[in-house]
N, C-alpha and C. Protein backbone atom coordinates (compact mmCIF):
# COMPACT_ATOMS: atom_id res chain seq x y z
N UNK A 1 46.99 25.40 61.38
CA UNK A 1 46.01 26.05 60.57
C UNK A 1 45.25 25.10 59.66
N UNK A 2 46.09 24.26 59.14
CA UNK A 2 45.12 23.50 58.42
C UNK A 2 43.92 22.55 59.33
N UNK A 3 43.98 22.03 60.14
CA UNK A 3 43.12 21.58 61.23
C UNK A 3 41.37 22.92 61.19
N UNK A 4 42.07 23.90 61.19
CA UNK A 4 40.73 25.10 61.11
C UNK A 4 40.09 25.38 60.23
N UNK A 5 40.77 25.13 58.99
CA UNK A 5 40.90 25.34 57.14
C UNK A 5 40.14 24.16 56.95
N UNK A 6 39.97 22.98 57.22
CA UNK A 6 39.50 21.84 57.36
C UNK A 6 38.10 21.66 58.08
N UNK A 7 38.38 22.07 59.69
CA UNK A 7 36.87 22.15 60.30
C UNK A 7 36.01 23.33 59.71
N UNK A 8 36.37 24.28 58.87
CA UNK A 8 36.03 25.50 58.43
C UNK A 8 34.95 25.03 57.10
N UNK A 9 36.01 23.88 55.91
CA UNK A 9 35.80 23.29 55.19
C UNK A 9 34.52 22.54 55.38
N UNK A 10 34.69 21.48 56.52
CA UNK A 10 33.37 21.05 56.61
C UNK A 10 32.23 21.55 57.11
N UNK A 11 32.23 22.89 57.61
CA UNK A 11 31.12 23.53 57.64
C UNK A 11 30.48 24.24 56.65
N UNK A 12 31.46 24.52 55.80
CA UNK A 12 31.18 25.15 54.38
C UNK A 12 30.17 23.88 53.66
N UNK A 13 31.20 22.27 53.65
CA UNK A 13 30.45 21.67 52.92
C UNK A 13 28.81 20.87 53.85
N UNK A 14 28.71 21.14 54.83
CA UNK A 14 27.50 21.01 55.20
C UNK A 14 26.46 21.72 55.68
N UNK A 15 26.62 23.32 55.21
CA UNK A 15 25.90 23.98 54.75
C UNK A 15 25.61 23.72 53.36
N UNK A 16 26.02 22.99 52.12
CA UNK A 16 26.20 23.31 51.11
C UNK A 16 25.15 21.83 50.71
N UNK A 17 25.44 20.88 51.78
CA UNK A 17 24.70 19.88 51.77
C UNK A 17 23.15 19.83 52.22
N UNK A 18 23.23 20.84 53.25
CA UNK A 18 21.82 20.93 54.03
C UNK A 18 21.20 21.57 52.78
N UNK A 19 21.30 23.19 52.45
CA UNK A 19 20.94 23.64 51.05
C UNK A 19 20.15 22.73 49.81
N UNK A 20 21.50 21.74 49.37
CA UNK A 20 21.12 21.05 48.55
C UNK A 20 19.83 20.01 48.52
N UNK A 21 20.01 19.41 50.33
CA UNK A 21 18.80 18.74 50.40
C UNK A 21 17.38 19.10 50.41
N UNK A 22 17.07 20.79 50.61
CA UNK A 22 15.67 21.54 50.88
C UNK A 22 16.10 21.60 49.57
N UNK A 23 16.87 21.87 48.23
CA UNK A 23 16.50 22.06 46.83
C UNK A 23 16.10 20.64 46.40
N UNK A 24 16.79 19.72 46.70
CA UNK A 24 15.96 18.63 46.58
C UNK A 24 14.73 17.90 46.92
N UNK A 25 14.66 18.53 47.89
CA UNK A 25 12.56 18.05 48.65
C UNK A 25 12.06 18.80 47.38
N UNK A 26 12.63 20.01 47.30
CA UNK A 26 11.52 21.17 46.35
C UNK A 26 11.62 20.61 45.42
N UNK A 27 12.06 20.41 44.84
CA UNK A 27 12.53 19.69 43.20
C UNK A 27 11.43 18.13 43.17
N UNK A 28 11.17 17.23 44.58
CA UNK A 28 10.62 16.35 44.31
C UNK A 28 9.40 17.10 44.42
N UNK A 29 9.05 17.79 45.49
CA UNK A 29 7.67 18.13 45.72
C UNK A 29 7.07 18.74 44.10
N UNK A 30 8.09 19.38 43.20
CA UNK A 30 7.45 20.10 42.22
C UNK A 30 7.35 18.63 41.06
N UNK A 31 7.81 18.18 41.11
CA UNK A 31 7.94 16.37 40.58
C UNK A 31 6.42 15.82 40.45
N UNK A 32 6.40 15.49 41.89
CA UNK A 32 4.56 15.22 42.37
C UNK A 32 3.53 16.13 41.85
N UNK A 33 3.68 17.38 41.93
CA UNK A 33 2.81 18.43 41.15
C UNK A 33 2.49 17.89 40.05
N UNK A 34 3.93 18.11 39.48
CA UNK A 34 3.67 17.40 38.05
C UNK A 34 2.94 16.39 37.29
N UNK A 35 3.21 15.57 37.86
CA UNK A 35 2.48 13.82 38.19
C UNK A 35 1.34 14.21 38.37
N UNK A 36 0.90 14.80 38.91
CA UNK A 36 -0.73 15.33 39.49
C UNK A 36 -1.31 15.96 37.88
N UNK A 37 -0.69 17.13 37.92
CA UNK A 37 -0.95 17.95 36.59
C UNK A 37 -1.20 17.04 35.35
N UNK A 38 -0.11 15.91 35.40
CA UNK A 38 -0.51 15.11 33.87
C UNK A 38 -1.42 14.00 34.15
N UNK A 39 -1.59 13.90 35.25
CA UNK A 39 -2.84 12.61 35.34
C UNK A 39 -4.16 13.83 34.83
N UNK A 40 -4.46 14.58 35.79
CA UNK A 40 -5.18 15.77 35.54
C UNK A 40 -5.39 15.62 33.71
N UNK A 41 -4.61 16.30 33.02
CA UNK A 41 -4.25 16.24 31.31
C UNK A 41 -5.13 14.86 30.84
N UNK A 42 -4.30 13.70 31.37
CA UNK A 42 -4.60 12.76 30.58
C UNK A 42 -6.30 12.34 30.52
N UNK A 43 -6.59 12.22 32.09
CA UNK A 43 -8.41 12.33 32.32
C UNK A 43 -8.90 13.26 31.30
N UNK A 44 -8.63 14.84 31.48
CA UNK A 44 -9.28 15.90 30.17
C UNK A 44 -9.18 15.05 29.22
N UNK A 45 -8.15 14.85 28.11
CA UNK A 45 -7.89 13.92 27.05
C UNK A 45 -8.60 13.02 26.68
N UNK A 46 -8.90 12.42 27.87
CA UNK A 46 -9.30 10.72 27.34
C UNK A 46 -11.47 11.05 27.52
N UNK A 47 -11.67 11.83 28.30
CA UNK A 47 -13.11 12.69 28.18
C UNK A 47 -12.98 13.32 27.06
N UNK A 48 -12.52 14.22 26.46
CA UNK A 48 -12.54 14.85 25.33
C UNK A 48 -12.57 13.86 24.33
N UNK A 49 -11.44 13.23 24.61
CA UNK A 49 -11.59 11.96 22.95
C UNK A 49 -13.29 11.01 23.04
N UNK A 50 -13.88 10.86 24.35
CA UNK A 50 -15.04 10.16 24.57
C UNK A 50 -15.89 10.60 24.19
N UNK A 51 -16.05 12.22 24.53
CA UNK A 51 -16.96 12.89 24.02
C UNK A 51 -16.85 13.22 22.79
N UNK A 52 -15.93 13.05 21.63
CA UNK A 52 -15.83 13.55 20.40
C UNK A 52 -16.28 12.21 19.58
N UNK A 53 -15.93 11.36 20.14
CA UNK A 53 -16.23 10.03 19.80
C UNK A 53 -17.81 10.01 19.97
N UNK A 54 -18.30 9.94 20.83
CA UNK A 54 -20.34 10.32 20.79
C UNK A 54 -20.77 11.43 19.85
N UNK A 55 -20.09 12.40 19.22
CA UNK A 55 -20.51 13.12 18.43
C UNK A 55 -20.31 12.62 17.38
N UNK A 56 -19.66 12.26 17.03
CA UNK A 56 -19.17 11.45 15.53
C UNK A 56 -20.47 10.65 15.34
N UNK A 57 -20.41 9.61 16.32
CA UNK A 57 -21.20 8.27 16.10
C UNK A 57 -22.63 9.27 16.15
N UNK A 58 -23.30 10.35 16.61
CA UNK A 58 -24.17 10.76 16.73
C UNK A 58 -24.76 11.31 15.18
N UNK A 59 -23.59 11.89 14.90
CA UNK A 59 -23.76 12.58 13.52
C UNK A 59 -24.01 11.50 12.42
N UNK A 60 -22.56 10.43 12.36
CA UNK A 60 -23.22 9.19 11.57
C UNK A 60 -24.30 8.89 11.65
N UNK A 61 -25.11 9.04 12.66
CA UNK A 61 -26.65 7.87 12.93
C UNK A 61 -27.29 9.14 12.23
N UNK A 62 -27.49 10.23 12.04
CA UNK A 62 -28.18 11.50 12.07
C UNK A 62 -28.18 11.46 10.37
N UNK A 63 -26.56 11.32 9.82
CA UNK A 63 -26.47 10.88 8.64
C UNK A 63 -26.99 9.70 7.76
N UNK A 64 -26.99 8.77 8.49
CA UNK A 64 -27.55 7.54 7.88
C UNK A 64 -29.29 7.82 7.85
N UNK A 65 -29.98 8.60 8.89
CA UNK A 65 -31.27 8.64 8.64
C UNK A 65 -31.86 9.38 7.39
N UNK A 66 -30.60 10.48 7.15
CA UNK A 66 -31.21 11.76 6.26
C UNK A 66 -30.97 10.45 4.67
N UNK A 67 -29.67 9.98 4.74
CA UNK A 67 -29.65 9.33 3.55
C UNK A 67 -30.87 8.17 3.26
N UNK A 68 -31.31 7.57 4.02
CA UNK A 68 -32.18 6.63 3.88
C UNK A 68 -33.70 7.33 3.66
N UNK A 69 -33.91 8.44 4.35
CA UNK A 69 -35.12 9.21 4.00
C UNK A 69 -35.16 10.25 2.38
N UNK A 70 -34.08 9.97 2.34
CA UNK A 70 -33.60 10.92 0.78
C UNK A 70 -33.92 9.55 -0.17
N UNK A 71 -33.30 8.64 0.08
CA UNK A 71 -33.07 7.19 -0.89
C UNK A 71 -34.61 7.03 -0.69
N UNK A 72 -36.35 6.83 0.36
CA UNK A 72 -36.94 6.93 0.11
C UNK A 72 -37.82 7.67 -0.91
N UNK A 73 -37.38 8.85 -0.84
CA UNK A 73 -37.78 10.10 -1.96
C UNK A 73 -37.85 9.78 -3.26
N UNK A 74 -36.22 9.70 -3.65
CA UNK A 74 -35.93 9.12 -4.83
C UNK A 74 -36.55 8.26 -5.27
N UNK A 75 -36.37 6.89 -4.91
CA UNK A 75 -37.18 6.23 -5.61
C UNK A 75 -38.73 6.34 -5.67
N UNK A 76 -39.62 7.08 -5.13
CA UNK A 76 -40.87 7.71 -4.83
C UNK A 76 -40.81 8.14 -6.64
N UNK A 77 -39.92 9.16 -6.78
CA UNK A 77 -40.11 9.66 -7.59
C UNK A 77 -39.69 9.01 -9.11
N UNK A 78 -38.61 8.16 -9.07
CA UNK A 78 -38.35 7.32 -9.79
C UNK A 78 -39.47 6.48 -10.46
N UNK A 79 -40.12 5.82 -9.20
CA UNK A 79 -41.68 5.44 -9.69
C UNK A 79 -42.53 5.90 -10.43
N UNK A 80 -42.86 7.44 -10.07
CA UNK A 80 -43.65 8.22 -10.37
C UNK A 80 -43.10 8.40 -12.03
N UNK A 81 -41.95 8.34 -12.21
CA UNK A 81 -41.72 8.91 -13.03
C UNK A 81 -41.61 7.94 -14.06
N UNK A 82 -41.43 6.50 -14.12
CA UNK A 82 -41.75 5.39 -14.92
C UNK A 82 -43.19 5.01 -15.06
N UNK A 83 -43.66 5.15 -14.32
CA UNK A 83 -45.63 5.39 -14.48
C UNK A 83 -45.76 6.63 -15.49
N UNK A 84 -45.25 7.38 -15.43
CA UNK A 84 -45.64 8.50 -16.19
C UNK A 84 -45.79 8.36 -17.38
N UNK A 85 -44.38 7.67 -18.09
CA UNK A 85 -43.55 6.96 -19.00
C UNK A 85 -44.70 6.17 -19.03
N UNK A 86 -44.99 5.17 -18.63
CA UNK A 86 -45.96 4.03 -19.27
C UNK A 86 -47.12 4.39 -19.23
N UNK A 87 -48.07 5.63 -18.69
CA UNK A 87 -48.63 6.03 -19.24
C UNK A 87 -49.00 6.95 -20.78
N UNK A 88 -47.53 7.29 -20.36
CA UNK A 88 -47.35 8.30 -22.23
C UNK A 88 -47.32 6.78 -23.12
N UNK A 89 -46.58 6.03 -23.26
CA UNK A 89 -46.80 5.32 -23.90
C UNK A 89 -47.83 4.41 -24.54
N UNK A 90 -48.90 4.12 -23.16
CA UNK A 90 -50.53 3.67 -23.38
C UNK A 90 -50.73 4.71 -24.24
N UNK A 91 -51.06 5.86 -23.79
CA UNK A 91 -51.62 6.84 -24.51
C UNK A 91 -51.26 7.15 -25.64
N UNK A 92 -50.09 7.01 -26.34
CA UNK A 92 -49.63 7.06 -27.69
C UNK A 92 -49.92 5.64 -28.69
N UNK A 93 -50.11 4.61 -27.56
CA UNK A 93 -50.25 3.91 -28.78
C UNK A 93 -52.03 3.67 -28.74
N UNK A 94 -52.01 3.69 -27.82
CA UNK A 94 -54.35 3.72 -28.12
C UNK A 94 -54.40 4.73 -28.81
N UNK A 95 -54.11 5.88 -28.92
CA UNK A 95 -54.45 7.09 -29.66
C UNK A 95 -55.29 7.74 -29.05
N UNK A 96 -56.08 9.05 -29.27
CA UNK A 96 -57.11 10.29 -28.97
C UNK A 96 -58.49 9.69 -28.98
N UNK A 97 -58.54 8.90 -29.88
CA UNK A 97 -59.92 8.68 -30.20
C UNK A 97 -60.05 7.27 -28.99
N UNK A 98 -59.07 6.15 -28.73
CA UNK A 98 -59.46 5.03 -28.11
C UNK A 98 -59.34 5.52 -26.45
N UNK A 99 -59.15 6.84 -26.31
CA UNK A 99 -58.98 6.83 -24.88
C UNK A 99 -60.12 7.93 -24.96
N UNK A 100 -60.58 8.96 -26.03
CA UNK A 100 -62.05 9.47 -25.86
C UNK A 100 -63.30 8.55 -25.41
N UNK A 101 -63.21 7.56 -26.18
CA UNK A 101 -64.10 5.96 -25.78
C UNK A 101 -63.91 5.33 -24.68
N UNK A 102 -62.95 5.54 -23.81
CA UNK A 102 -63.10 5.00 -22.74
C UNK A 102 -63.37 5.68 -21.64
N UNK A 103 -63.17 6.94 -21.99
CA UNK A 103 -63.54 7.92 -20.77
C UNK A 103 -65.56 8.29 -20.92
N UNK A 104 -65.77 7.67 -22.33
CA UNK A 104 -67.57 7.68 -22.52
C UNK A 104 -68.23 6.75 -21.87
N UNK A 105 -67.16 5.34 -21.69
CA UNK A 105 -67.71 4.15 -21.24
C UNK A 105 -67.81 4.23 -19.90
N UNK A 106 -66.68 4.53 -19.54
CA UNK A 106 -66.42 4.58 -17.95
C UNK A 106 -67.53 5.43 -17.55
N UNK A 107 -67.42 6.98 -18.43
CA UNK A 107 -69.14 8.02 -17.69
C UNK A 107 -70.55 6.85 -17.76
N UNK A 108 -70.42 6.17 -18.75
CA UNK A 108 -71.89 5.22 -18.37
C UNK A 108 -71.70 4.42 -17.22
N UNK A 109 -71.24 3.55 -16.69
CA UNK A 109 -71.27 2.71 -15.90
C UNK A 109 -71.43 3.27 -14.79
């Protein structure tokens, strides 16, 4: 009996082996999927970070124009506004009457 218990045995264990080896193809085949899937991931990723990266740098350049067209302004007005100043000041110290006289002279000429 043991001779049958034995050949019995190894049919048990090579069914048990065959089994194991189709769970193992499957197990690699789902392996490779995988591998596929995260290359897949990493391409999205590394496009996404590229493209977020061109928006940034897009917005900086977009930013740097508004500030430099603002910093034109300003000092526009800065100007304007120290002319103003040195005109109040002409005008306060010539007085009413030395700038009535020059606006008579200037009508003659």
């Amino acid at each position: 009996m043991s001779v049958a218990v034995a050949h019995e045995q190894a049919q048990v264990n090579a069914t048990e082996i065959a089994v194991l080896t189709v769970q193992l193809k499957h197990v690699e085949d789902r392996v490779g999927d995988i591998k596929d899937e995260l290359k897949d991931i990493r391409f999205s990723i590394d496009r996404a970070g590229e493209s977020s990266e061109a928006q940034i740098m897009e917005f900086k350049q977009a930013s740097e124009t508004a500030h430099e067209t603002l910093s034109l302004k300003i000092n526009a007005l800065e100007k304007w506004r120290w002319m103003m100043m040195g005109a109040g000041v002409l005008i306060g110290s010539v007085g009413f009457e030395g700038i009535t006289h020059f606006l008579k002279f200037m009508t003659k000429v």
